[in-house]
PDB file of N, CA and C in Angstrom:
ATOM      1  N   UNK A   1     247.825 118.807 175.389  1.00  0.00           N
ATOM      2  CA  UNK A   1     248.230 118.142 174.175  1.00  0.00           C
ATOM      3  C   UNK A   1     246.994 118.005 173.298  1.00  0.00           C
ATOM      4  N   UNK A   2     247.243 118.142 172.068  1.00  0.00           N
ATOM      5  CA  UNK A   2     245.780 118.018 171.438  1.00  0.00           C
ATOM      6  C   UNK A   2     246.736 117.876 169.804  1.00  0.00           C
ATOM      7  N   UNK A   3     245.669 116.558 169.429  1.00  0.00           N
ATOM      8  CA  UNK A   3     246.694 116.017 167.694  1.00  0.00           C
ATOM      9  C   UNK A   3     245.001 115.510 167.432  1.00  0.00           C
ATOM     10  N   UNK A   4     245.477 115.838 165.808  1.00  0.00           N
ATOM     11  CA  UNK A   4     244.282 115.436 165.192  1.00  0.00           C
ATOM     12  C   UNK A   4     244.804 114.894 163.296  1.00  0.00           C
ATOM     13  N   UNK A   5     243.833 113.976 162.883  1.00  0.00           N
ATOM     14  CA  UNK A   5     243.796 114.011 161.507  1.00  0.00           C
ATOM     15  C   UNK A   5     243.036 113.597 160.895  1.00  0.00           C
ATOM     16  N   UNK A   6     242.604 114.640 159.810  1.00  0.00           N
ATOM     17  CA  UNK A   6     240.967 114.455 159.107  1.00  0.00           C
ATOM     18  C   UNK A   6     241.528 113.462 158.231  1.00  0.00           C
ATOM     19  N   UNK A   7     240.303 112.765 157.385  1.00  0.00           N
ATOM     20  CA  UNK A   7     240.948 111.565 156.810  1.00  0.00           C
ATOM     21  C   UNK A   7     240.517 112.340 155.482  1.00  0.00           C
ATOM     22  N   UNK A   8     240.799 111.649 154.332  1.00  0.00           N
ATOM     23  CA  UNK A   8     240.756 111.974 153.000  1.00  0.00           C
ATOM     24  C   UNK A   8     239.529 113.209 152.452  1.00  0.00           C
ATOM     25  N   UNK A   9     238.518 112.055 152.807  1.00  0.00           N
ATOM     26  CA  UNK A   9     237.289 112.994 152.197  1.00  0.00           C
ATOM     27  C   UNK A   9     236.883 114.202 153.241  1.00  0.00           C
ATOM     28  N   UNK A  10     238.061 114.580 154.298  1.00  0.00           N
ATOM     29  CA  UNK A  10     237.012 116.192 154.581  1.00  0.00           C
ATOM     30  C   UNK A  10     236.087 115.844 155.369  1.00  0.00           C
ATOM     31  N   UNK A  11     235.818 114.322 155.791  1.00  0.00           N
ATOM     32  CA  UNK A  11     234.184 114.829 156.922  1.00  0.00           C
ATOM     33  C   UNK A  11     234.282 113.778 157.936  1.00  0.00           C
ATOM     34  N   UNK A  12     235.593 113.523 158.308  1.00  0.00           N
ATOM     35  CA  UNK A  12     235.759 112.900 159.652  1.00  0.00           C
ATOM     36  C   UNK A  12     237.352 113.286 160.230  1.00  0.00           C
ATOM     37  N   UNK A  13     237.214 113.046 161.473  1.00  0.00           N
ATOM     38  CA  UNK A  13     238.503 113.832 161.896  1.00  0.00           C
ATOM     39  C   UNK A  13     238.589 112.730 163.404  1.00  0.00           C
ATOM     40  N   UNK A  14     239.956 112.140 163.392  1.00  0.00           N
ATOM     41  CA  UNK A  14     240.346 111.497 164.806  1.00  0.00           C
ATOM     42  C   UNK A  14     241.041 112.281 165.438  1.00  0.00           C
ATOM     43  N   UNK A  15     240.886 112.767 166.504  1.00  0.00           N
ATOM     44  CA  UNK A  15     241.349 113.954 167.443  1.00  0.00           C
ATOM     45  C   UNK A  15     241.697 113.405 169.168  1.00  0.00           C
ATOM     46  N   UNK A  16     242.965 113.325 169.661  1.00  0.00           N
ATOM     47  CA  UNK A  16     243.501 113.213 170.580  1.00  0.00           C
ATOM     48  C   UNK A  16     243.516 114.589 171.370  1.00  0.00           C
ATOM     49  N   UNK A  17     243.111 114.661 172.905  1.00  0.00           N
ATOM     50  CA  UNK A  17     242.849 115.815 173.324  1.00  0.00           C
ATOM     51  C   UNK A  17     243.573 115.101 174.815  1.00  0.00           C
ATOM     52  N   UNK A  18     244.237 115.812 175.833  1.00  0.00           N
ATOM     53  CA  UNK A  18     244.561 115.549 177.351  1.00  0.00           C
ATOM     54  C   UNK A  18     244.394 117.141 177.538  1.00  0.00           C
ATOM     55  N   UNK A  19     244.201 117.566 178.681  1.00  0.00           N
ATOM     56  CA  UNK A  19     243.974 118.655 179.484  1.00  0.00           C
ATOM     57  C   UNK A  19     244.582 118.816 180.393  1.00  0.00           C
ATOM     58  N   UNK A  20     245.412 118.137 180.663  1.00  0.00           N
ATOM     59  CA  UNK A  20     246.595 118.318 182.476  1.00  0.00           C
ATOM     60  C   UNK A  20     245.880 117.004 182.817  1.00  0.00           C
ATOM     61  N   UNK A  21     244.769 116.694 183.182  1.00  0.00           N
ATOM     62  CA  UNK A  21     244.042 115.827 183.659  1.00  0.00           C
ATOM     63  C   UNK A  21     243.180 114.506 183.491  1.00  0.00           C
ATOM     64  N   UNK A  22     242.829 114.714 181.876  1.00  0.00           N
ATOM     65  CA  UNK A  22     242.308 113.604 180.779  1.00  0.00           C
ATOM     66  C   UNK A  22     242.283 113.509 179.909  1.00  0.00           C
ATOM     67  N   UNK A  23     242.536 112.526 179.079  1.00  0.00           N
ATOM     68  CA  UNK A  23     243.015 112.233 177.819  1.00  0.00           C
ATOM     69  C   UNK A  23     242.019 111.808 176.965  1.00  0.00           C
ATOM     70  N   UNK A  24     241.332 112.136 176.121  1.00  0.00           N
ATOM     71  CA  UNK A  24     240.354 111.113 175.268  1.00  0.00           C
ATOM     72  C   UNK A  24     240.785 111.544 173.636  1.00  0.00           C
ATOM     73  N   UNK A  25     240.114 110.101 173.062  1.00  0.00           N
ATOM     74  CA  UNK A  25     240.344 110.121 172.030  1.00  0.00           C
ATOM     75  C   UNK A  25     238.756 110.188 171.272  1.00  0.00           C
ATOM     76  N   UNK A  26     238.629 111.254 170.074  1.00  0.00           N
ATOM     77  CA  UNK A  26     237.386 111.320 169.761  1.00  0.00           C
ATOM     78  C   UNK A  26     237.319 111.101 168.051  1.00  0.00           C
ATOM     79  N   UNK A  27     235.884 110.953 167.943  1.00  0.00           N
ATOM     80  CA  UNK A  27     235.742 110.648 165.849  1.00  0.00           C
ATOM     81  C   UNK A  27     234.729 112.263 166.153  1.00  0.00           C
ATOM     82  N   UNK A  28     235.521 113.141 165.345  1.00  0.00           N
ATOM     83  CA  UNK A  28     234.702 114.116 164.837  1.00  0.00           C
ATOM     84  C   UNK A  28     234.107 114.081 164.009  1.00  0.00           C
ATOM     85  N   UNK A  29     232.980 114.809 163.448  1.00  0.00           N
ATOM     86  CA  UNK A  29     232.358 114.927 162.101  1.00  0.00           C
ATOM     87  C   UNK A  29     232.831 116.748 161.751  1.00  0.00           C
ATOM     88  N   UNK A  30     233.114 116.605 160.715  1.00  0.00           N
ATOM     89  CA  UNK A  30     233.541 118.039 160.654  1.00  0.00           C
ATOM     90  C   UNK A  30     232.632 118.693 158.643  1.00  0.00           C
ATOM     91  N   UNK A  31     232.839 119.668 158.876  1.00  0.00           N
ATOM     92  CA  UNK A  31     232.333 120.210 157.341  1.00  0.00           C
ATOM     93  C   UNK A  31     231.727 121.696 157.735  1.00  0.00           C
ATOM     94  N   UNK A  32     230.973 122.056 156.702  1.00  0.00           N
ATOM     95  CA  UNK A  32     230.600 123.661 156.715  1.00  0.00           C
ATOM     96  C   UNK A  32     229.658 124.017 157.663  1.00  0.00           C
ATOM     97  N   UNK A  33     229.083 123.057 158.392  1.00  0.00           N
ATOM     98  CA  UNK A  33     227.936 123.486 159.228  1.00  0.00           C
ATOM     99  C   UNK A  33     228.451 123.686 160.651  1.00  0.00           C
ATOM    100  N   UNK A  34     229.934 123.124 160.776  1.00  0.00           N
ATOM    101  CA  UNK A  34     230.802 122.960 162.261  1.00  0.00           C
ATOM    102  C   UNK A  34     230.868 121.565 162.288  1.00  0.00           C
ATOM    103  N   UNK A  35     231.768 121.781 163.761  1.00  0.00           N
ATOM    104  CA  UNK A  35     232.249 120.151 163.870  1.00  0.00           C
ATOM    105  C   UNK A  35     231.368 119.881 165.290  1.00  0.00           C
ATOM    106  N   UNK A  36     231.357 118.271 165.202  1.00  0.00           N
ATOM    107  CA  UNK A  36     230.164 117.652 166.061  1.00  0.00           C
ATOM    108  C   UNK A  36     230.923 116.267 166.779  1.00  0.00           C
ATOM    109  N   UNK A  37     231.194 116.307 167.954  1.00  0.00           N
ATOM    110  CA  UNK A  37     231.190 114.520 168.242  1.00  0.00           C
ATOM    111  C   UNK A  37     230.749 113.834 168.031  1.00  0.00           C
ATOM    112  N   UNK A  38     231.012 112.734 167.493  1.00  0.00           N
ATOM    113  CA  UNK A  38     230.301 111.248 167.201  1.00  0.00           C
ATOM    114  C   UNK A  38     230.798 110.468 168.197  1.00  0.00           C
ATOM    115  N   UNK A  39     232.135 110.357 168.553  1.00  0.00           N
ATOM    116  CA  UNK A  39     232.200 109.155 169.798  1.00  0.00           C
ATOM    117  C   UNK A  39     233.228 109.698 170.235  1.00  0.00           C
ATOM    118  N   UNK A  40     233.639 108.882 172.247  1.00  0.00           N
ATOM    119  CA  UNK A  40     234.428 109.223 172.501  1.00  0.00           C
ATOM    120  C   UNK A  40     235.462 107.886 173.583  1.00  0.00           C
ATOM    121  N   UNK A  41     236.267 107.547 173.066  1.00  0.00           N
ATOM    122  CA  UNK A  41     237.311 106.856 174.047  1.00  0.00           C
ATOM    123  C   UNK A  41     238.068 107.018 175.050  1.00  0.00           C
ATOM    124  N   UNK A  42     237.875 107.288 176.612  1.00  0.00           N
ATOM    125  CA  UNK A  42     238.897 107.706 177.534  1.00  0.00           C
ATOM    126  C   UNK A  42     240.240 106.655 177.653  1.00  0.00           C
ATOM    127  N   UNK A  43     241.067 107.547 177.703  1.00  0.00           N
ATOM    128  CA  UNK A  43     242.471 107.124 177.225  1.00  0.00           C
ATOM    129  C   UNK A  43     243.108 107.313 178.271  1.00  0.00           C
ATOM    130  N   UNK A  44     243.207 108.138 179.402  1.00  0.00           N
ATOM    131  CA  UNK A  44     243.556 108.018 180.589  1.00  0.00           C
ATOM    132  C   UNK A  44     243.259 109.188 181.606  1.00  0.00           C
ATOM    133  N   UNK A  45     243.588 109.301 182.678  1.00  0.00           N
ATOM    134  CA  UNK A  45     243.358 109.860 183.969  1.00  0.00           C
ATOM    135  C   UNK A  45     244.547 110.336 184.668  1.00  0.00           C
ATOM    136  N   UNK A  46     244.701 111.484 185.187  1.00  0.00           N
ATOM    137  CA  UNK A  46     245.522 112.302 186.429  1.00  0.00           C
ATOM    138  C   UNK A  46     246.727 112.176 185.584  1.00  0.00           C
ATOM    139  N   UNK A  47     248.242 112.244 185.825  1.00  0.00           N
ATOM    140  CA  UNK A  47     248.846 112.873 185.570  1.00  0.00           C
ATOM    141  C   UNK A  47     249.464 111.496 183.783  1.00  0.00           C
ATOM    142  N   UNK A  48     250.206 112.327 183.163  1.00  0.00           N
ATOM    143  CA  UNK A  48     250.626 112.146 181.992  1.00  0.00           C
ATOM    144  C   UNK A  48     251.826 111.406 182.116  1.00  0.00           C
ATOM    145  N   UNK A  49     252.363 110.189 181.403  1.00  0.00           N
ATOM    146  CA  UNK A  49     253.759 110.445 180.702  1.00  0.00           C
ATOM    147  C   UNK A  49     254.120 110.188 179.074  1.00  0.00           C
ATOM    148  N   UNK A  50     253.230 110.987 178.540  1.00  0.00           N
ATOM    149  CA  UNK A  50     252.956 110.930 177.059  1.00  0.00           C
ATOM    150  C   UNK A  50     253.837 112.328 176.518  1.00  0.00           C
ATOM    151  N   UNK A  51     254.802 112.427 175.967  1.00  0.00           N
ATOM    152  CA  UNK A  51     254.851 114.002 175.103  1.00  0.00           C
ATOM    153  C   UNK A  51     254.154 113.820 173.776  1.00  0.00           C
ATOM    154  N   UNK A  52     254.473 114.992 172.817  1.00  0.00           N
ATOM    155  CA  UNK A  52     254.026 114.919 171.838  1.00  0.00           C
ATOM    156  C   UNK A  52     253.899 113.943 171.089  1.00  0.00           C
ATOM    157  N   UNK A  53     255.432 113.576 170.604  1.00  0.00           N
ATOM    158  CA  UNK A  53     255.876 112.510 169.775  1.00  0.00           C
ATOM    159  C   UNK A  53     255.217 111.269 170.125  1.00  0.00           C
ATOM    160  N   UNK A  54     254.831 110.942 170.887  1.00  0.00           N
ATOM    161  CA  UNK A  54     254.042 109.803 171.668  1.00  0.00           C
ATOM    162  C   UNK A  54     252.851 109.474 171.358  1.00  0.00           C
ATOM    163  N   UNK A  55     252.949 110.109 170.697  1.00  0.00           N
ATOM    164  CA  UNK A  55     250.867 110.154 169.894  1.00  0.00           C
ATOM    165  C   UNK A  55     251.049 110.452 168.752  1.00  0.00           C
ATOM    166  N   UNK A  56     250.260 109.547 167.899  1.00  0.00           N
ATOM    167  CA  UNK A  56     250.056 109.645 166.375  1.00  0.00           C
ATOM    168  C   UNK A  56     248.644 109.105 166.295  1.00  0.00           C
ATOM    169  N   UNK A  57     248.118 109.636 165.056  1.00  0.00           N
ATOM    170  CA  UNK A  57     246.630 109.294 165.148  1.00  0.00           C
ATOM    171  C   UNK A  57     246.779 109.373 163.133  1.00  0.00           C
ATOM    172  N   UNK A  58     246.148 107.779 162.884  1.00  0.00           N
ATOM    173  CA  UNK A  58     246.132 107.680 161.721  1.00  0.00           C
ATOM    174  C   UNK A  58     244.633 106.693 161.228  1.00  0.00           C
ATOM    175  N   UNK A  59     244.561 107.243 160.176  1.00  0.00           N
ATOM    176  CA  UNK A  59     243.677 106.744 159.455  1.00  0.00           C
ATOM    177  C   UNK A  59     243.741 105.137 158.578  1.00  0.00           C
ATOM    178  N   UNK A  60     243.064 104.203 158.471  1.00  0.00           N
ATOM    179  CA  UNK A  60     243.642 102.684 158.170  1.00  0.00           C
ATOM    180  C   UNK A  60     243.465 102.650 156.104  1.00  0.00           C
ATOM    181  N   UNK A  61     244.072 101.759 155.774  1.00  0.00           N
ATOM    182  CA  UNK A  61     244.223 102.032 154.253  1.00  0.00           C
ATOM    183  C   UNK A  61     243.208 102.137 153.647  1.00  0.00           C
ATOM    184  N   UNK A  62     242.231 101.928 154.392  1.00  0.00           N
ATOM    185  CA  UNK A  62     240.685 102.299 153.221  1.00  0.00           C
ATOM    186  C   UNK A  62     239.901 103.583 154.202  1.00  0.00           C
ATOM    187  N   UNK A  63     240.268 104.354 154.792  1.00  0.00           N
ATOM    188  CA  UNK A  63     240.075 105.284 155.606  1.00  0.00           C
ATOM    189  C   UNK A  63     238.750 105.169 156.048  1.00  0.00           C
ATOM    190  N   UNK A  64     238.446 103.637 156.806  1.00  0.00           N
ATOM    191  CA  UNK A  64     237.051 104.016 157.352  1.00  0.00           C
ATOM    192  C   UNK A  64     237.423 103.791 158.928  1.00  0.00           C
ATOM    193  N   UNK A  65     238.425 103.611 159.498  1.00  0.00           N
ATOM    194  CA  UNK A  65     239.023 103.422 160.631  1.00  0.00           C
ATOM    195  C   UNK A  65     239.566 104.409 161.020  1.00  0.00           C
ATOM    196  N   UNK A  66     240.068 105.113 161.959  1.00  0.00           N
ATOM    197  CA  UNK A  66     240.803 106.044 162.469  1.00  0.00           C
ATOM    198  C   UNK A  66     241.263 105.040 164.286  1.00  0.00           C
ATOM    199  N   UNK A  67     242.059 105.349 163.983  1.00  0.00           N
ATOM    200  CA  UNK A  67     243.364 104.706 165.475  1.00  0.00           C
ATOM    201  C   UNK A  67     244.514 105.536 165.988  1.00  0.00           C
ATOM    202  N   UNK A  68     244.191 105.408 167.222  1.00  0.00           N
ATOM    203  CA  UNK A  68     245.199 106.219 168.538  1.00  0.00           C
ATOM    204  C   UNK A  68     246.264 105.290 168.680  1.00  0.00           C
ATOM    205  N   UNK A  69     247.591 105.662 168.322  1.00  0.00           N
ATOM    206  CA  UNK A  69     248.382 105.174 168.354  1.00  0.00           C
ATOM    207  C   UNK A  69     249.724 105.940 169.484  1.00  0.00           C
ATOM    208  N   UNK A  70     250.013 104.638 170.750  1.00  0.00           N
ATOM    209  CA  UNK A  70     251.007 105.577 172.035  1.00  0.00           C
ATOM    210  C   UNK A  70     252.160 104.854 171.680  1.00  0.00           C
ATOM    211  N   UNK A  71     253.328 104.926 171.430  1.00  0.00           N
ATOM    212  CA  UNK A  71     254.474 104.833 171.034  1.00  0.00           C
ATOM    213  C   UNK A  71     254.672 103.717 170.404  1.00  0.00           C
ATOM    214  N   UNK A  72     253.534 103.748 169.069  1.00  0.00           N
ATOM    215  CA  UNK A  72     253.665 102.978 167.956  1.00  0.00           C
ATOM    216  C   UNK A  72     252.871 101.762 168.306  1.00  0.00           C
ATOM    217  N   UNK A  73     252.076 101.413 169.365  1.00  0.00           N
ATOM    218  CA  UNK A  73     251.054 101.283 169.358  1.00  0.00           C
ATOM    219  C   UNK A  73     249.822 101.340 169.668  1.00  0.00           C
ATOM    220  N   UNK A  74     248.456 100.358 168.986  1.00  0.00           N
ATOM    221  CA  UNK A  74     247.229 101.008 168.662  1.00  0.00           C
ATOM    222  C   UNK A  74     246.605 100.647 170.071  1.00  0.00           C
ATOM    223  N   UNK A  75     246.259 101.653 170.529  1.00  0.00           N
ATOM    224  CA  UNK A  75     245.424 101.641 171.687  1.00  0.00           C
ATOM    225  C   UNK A  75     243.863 102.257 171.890  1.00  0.00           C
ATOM    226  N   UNK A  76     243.383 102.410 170.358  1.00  0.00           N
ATOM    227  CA  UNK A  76     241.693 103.464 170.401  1.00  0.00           C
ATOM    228  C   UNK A  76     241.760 103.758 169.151  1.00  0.00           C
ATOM    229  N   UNK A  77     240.520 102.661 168.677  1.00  0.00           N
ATOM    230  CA  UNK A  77     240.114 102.763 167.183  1.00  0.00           C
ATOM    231  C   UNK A  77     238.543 103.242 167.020  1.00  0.00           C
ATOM    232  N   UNK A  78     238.406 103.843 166.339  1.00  0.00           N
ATOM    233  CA  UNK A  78     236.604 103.913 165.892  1.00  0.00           C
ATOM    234  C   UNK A  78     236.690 103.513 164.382  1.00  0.00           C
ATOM    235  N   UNK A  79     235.330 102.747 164.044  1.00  0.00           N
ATOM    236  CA  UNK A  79     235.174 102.643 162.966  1.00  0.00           C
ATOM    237  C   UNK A  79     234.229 103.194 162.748  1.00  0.00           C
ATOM    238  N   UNK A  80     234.635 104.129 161.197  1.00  0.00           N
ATOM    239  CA  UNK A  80     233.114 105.328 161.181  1.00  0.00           C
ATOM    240  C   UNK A  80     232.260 104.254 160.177  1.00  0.00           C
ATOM    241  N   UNK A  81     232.567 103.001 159.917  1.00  0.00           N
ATOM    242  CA  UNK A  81     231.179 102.289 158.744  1.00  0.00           C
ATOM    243  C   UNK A  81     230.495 102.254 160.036  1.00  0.00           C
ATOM    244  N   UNK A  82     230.602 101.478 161.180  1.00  0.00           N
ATOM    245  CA  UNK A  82     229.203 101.258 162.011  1.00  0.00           C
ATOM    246  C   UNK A  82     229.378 101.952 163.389  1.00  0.00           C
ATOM    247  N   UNK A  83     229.953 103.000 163.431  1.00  0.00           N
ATOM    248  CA  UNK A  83     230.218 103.875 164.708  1.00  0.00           C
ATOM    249  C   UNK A  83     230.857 103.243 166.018  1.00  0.00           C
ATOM    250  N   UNK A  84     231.493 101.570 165.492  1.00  0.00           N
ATOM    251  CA  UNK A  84     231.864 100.682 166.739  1.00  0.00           C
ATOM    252  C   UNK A  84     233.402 101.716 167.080  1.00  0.00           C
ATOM    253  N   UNK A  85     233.630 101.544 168.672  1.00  0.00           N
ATOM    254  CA  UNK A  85     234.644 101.998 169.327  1.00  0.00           C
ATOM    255  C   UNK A  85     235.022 101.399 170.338  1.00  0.00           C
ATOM    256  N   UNK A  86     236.887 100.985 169.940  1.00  0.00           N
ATOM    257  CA  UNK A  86     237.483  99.712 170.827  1.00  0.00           C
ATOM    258  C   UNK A  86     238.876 100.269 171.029  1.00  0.00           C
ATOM    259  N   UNK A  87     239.156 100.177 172.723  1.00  0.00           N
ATOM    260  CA  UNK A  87     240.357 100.552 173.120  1.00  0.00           C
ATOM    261  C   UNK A  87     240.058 101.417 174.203  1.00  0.00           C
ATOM    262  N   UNK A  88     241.654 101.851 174.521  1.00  0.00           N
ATOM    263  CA  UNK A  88     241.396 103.086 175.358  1.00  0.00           C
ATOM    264  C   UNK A  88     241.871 102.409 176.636  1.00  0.00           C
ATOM    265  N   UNK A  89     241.917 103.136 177.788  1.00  0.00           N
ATOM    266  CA  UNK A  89     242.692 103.074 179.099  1.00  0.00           C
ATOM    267  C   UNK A  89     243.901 102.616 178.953  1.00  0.00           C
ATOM    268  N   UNK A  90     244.675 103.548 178.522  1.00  0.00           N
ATOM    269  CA  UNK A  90     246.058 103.436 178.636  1.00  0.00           C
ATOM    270  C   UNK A  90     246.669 103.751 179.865  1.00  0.00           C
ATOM    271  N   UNK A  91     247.651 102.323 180.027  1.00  0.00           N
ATOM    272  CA  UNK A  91     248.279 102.259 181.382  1.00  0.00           C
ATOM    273  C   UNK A  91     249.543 102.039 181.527  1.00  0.00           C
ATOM    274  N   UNK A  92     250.919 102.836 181.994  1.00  0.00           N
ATOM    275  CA  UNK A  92     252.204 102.870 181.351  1.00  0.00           C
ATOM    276  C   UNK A  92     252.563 101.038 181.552  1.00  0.00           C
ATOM    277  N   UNK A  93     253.395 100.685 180.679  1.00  0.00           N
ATOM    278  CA  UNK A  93     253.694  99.470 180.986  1.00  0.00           C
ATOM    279  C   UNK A  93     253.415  98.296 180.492  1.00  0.00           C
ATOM    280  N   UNK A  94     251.711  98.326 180.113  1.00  0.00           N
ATOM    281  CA  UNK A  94     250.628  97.916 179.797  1.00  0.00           C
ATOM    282  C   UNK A  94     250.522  97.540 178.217  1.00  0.00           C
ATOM    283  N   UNK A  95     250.112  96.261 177.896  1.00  0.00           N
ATOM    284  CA  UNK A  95     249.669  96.304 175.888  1.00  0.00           C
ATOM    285  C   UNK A  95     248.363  96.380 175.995  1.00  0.00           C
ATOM    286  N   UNK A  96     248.190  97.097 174.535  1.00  0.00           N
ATOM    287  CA  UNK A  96     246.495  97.461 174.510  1.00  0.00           C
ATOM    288  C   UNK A  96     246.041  96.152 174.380  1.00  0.00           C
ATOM    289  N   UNK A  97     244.793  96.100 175.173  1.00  0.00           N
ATOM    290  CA  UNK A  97     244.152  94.355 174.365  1.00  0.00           C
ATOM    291  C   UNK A  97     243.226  94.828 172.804  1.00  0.00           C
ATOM    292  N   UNK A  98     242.650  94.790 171.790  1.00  0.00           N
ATOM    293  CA  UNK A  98     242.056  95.284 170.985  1.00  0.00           C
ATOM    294  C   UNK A  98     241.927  93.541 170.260  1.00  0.00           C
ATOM    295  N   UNK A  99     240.758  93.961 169.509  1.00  0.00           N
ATOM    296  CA  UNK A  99     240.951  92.232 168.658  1.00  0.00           C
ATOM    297  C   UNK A  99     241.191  92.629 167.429  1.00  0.00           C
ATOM    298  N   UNK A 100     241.183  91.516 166.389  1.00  0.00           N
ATOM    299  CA  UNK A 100     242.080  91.223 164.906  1.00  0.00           C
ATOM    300  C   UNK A 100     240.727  92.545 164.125  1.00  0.00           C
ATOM    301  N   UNK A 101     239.293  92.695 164.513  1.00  0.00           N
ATOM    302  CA  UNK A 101     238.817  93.554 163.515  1.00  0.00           C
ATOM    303  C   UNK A 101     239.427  94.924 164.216  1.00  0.00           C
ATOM    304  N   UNK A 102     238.949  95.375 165.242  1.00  0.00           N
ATOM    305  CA  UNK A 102     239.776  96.697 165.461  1.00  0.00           C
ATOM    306  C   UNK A 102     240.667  96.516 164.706  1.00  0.00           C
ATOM    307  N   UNK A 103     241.867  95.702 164.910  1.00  0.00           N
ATOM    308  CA  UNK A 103     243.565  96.360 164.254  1.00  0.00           C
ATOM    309  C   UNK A 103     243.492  96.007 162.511  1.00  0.00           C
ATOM    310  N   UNK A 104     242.582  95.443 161.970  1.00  0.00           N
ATOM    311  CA  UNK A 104     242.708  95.047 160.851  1.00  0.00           C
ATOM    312  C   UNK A 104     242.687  96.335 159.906  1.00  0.00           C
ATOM    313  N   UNK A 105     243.769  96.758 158.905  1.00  0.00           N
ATOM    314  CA  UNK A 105     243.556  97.441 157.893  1.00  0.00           C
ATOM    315  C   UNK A 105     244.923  98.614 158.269  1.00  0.00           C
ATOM    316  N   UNK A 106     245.112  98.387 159.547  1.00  0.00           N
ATOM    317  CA  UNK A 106     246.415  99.493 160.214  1.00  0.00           C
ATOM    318  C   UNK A 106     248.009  98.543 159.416  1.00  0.00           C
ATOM    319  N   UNK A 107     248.897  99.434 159.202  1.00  0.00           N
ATOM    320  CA  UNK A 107     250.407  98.834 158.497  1.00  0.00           C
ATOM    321  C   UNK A 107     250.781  98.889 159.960  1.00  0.00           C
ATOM    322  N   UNK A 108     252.032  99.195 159.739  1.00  0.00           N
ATOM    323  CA  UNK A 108     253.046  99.427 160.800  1.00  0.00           C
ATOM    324  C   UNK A 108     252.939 101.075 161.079  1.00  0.00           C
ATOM    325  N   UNK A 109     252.882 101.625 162.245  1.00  0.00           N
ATOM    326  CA  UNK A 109     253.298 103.156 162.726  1.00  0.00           C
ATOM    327  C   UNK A 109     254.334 104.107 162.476  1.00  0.00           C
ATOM    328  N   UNK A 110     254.336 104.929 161.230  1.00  0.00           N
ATOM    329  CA  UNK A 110     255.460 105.611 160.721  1.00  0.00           C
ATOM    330  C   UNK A 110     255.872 106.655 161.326  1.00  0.00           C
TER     331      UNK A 110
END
C-alpha cells in the first residue's frame, strides 16, 4: 500500500508506505534536486487490516501539518514549521492518543 499528498507549495509530501510487513508514515521533501526524508513515524508491524480506503493522508488548513488519518482518524502528524512528529502505533481497536497541538488545524476527514 503506498498513498501520498504533496501539500500546496510543491516541497513537502506526507507519504504512507506498508510493505506486507511495515507501515510508516513519512514528511518528504520533494523538488528538482529529488526527494529526501525528513521524518519518519512507525505505524505498525506484521500483518495488516488496513485496505486502501482506510488511509487518507491530508494536509491541515494552513498546510504546515500533514496527518495520517486510519478510518477517519488522526493517528501520525508531522509538523514541517519545527520538524515535531506525534503519533503512530496503530493498534486495531485502539484510539490514537495525540494532544490538542498535534490535532489542531485538522476539520473533520472527508
Amino acid at each position: 500500500m503506498f498513498e501520498s499528498v504533496i501539500r500546496a507549495k510543491g516541497d513537502l509530501a506526507g507519504v504512507y508506505e506498508y510493505d506486507g510487513e511495515t507501515g510508516y508514515f513519512y514528511l518528504y521533501q520533494t523538488g528538482p534536486n529529488g526527494n529526501k526524508v525528513l521524518g519518519a513515524i512507525h505505524v505498525l508491524s506484521g500483518m495488516s487490516d488496513l485496505a486502501d480506503e482506510d488511509v487518507q493522508i491530508r494536509w491541515d488548513h494552513e498546510n504546515e501539518k500533514v496527518g495520517l488519518f486510519i478510518r477517519t482518524e488522526l493517528w501520525a502528524v508531522f509538523d514541517a514549521r519545527d520538524g515535531a512528529k506525534y503519533g503512530g502505533d496503530y493498534e486495531v481497536g485502539a484510539l490514537p492518543q495525540l494532544s490538542a497541538r498535534a490535532t489542531s488545524g485538522f476539520g473533520a476527514a472527508s
